[in-house]
Protein backbone atom coordinates (compact mmCIF):
# COMPACT_ATOMS: atom_id res chain seq x y z
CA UNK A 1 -4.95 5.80 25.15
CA UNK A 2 -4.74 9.34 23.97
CA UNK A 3 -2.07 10.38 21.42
CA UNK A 4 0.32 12.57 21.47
CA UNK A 5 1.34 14.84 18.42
CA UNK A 6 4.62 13.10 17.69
CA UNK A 7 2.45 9.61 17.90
CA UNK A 8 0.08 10.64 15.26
CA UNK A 9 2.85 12.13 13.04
CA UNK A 10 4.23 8.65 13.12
CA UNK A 11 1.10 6.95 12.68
CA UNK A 12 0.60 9.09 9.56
CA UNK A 13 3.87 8.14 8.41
CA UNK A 14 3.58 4.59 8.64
CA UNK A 15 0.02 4.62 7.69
CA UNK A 16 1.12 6.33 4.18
CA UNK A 17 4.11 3.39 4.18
CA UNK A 18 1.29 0.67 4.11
CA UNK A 19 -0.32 2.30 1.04
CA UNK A 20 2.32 2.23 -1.10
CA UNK A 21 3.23 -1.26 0.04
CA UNK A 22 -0.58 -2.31 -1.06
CA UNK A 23 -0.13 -0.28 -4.08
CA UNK A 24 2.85 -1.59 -4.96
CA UNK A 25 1.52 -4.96 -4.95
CA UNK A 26 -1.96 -5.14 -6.02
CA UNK A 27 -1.27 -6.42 -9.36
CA UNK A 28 0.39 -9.29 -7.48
CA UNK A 29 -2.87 -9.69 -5.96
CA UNK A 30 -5.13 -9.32 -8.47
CA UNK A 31 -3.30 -12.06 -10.18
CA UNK A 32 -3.26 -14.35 -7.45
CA UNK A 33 -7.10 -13.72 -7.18
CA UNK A 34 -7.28 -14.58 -10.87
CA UNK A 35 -5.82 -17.88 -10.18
CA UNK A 36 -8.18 -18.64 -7.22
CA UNK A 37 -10.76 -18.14 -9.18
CA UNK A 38 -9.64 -20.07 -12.53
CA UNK A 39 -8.45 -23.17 -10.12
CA UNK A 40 -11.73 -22.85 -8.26
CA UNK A 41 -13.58 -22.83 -12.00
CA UNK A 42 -11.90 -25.57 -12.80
CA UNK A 43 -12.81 -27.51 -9.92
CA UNK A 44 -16.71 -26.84 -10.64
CA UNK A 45 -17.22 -26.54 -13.91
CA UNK A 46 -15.08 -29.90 -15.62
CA UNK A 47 -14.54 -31.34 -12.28
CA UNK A 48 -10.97 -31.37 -12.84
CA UNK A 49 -8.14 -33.06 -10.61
CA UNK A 50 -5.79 -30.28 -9.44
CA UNK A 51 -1.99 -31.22 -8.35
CA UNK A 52 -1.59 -28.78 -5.90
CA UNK A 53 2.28 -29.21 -6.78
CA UNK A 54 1.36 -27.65 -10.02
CA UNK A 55 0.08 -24.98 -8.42
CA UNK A 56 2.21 -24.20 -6.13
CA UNK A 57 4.79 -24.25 -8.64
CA UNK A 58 2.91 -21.41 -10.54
CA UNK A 59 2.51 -19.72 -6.99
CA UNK A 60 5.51 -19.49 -6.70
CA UNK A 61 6.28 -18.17 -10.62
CA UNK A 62 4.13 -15.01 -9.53
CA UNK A 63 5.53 -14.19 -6.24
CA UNK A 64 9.70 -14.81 -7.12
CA UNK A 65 9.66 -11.50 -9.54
CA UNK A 66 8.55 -9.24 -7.17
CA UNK A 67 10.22 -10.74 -3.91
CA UNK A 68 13.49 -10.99 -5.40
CA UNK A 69 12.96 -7.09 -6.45
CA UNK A 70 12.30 -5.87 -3.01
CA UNK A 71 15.55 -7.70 -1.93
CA UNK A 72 17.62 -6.32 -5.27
CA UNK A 73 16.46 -2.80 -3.52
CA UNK A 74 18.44 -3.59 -0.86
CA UNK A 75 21.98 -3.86 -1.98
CA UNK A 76 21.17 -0.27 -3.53
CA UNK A 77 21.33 0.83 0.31
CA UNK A 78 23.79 3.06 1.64
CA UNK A 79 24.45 0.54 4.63
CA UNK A 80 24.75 -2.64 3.00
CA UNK A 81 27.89 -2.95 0.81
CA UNK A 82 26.98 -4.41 -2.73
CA UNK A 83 29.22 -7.48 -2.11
CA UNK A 84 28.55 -11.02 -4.11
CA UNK A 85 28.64 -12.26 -0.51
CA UNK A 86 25.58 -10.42 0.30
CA UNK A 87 24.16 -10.72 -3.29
CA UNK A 88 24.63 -14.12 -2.94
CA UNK A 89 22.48 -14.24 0.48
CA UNK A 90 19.92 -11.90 -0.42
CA UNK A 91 19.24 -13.92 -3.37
CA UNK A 92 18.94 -17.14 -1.11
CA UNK A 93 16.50 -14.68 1.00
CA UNK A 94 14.06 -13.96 -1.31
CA UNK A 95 14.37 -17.93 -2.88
CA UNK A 96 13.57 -19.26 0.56
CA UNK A 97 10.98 -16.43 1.13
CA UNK A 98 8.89 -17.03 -2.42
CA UNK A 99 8.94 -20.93 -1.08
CA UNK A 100 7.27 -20.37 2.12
CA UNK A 101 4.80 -17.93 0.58
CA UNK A 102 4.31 -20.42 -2.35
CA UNK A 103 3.34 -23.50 0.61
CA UNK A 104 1.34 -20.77 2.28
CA UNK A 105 -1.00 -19.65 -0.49
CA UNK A 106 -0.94 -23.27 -1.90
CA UNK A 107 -2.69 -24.26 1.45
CA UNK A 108 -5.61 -21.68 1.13
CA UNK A 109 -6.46 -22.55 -2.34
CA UNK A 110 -6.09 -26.23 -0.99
CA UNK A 111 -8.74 -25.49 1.37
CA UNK A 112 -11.10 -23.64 -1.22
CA UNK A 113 -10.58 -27.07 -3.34
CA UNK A 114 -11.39 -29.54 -0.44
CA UNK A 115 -14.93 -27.12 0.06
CA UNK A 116 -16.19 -26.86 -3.11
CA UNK A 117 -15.54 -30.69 -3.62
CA UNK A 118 -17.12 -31.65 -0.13
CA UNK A 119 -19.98 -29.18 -1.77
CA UNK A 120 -20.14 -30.90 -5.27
CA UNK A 121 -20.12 -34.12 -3.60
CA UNK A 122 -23.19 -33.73 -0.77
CA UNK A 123 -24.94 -31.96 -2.95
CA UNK A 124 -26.41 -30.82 -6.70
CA UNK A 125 -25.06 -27.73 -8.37
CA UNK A 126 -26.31 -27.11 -11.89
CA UNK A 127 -22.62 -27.03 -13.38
CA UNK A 128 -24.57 -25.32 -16.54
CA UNK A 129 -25.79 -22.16 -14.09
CA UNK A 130 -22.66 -22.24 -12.62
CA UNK A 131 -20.25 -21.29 -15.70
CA UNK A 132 -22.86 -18.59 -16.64
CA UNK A 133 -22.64 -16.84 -13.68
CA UNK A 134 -18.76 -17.04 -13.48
CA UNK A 135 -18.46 -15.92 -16.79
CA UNK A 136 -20.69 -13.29 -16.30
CA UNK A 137 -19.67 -12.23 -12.49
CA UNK A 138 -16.35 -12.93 -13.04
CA UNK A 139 -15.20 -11.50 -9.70
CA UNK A 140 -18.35 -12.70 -8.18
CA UNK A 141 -17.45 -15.02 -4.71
CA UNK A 142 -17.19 -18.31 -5.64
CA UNK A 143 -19.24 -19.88 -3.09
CA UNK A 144 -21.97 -17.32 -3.11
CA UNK A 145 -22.40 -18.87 -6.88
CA UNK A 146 -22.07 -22.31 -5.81
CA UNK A 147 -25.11 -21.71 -3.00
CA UNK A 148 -26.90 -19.72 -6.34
CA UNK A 149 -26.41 -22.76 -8.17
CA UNK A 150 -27.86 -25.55 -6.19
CA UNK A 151 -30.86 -27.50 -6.44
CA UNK A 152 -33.67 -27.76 -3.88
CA UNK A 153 -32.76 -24.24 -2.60
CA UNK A 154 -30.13 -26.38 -0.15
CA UNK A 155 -27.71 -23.73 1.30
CA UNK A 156 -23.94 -24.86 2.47
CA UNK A 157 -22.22 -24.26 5.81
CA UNK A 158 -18.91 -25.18 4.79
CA UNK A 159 -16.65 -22.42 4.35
CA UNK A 160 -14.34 -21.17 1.66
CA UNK A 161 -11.96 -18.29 1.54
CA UNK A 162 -14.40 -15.16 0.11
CA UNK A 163 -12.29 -12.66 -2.92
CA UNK A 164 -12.40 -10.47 0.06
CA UNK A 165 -11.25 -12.69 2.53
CA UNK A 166 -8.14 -14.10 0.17
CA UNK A 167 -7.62 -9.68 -0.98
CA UNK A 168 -6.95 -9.31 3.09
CA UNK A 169 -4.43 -12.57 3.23
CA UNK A 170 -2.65 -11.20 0.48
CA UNK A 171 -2.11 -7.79 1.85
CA UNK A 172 -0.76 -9.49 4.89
CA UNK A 173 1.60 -11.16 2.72
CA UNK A 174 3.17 -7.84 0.81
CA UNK A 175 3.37 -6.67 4.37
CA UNK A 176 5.25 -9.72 5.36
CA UNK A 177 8.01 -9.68 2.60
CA UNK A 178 8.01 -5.48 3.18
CA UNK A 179 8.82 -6.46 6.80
CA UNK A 180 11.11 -9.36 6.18
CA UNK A 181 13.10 -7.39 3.90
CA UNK A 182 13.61 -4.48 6.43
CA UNK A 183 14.72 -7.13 9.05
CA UNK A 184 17.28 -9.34 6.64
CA UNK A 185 18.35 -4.84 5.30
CA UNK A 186 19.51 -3.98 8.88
CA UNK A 187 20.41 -7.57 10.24
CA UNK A 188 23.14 -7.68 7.42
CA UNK A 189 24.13 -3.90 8.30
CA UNK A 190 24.62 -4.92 11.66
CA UNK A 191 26.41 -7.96 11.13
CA UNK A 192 28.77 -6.08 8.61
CA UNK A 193 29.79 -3.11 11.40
CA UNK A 194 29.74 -5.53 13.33
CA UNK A 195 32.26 -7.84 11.58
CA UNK A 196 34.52 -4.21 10.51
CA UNK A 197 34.33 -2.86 14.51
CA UNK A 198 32.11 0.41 13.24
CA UNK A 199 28.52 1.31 14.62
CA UNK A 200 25.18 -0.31 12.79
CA UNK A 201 22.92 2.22 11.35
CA UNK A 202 20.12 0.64 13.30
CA UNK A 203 20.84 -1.97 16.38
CA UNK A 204 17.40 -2.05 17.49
CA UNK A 205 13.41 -1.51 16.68
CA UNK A 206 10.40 -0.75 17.93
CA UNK A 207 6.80 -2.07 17.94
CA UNK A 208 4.15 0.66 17.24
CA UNK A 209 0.51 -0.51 18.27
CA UNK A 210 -2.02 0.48 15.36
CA UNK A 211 -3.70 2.83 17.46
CA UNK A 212 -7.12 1.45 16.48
CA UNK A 213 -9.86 0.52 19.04
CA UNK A 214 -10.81 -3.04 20.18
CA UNK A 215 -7.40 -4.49 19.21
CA UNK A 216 -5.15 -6.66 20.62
CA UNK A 217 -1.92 -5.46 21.07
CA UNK A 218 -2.48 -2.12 22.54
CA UNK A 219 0.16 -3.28 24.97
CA UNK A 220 2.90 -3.63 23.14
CA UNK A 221 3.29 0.01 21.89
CA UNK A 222 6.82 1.03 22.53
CA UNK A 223 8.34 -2.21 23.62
CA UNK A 224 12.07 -2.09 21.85
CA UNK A 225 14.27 -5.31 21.46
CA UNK A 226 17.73 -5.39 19.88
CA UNK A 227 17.81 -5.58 16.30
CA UNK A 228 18.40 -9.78 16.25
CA UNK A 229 15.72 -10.62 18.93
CA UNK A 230 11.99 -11.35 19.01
CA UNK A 231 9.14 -9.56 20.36
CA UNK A 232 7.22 -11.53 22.66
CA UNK A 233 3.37 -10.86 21.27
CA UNK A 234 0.89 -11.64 23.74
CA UNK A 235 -3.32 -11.38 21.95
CA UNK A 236 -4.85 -9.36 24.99
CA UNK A 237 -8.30 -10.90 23.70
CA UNK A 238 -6.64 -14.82 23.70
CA UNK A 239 -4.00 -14.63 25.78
CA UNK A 240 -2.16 -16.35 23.37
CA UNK A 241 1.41 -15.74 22.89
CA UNK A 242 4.00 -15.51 19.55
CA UNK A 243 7.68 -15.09 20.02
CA UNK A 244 7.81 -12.62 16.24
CA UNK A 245 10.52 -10.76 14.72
CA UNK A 246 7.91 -7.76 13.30
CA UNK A 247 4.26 -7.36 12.92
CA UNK A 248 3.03 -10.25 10.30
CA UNK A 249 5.45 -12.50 10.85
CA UNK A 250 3.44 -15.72 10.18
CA UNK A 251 6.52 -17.70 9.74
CA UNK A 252 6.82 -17.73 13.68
CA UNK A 253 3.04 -17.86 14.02
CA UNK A 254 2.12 -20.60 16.83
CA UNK A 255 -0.86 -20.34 17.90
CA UNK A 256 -3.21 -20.19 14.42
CA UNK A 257 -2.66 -16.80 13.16
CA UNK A 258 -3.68 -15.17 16.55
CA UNK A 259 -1.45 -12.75 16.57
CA UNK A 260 -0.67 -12.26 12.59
CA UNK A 261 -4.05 -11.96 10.49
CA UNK A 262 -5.64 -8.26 10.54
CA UNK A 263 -2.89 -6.74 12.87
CA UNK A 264 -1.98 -3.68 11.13
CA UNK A 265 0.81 -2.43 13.37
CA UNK A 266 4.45 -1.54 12.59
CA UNK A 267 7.90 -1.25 13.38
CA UNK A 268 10.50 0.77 13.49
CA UNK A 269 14.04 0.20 13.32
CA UNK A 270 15.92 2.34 15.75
């Protein structure tokens, strides 16, 4: 597909929008990392029971500062009124929001538990080696040390979420709540001119295809739906199909992230 001048302006544009998103929250991520890692420790090193309700609890304690400041942002908008009605929902927003994101991220450190205790338990790691290399490759990948650690050279085919692999999930997730918080901005706009018989700033959007090569939804570019509706996402590699409201909208995922992880498209609201 070739592009024309006014696509790669916007391109540009949004491109420059998904920096400062990841800007904006890479100390959320580094943090999050952290915990990985310190849960992961844990795990290894005293063979520690985690409650995974404890940590999602404290999952949850990161993310609710910074989603319930993207939603404060919105009732400084020109086109929502700063109503306790809408303070009031936006608040319930970005509670309901930090939950989901607090089960999500729960379930990937889950995972990294279960592997590294599957690991521990079918084979031997020299627990001693172990804590000297965390300590002193403290952003090292966790299994990578693990493999270093064991005896007998044995080498594990399990799998557990790599720093880089978890750095990519949680750029999908500040692109989520960016997303999800420019959806709930111009839903409640159009529900309020709606509701006082005046035009919406925005009654519809717009899916804009990444423009990179050897993706998979190079067919959606330009499809518009009203403001309230879905997109219907079909993965031209899969075939599989996602009814979403925006790119990254794993809350509607159905078919196993298909259509979510790595897409780095965007919309526009129209």
């Amino acid at each position: 597909m070739t592009l024309t001048l006014t696509d790669r302006i916007l391109r540009n544009s949004i491109l420059q929008n998904r920096i400062r998103i990841q800007n904006n929250w890479k100390p959320l991520t580094d943090k999050l990392l952290r915990y990985n890692k310190k849960v992961v420790d844990g795990v290894v090193i005293n063979k520690g029971e985690i409650n995974l309700e404890t940590v999602n609890n404290h999952i949850e304690t990161l993310f609710e500062p910074a989603v319930l400041k993207t939603y404060q942002t919105i009732l400084k908008s020109p086109m929502v009124p700063s109503s306790a009605t809408n303070k009031i929902w936006l608040e319930g927003q970005a509670k309901e929001i930090t939950h989901m994101l607090g089960v999500e991220y729960t379930d990937r450190i889950g995972k990294n538990i279960d592997a590294v205790q599957k690991i521990l338990k079918e084979t031997d790691v020299n627990i001693s080696k172990y804590e000297q290399m965390a300590t002193k490759f403290p952003q090292a990948d966790r299994l990578k040390i693990v493999e270093k650690c064991m005896e007998r050279g044995e080498n594990w085919k399990g799998h557990t979420y790599s720093y880089k692999e978890l750095d990519r999930m949680n750029q999908g997730m500040s692109k989520y709540i960016d997303n999800r918080a420019q959806q709930d901005k111009f839903e409640l706009n159009y529900e309020n001119a709606v509701n006082n018989g005046t035009d919406p700033a925005k009654a519809q959007k717009t899916w804009v295809w990444s423009g990179l090569e050897n993706t998979r939804h190079s067919e959606m570019e330009g499809q518009t739906v009203d403001i309230k509706d879905s997109f219907e996402v079909t993965n031209e590699i899969t075939g599989d199909v996602d009814q979403l409201m925006f790119p990254g909208d794993f809350n509607n995922d159905t078919n196993n992230c298909s259509n979510i992880c790595n897409c780095q498209c965007e919309v526009v609201y129209l």
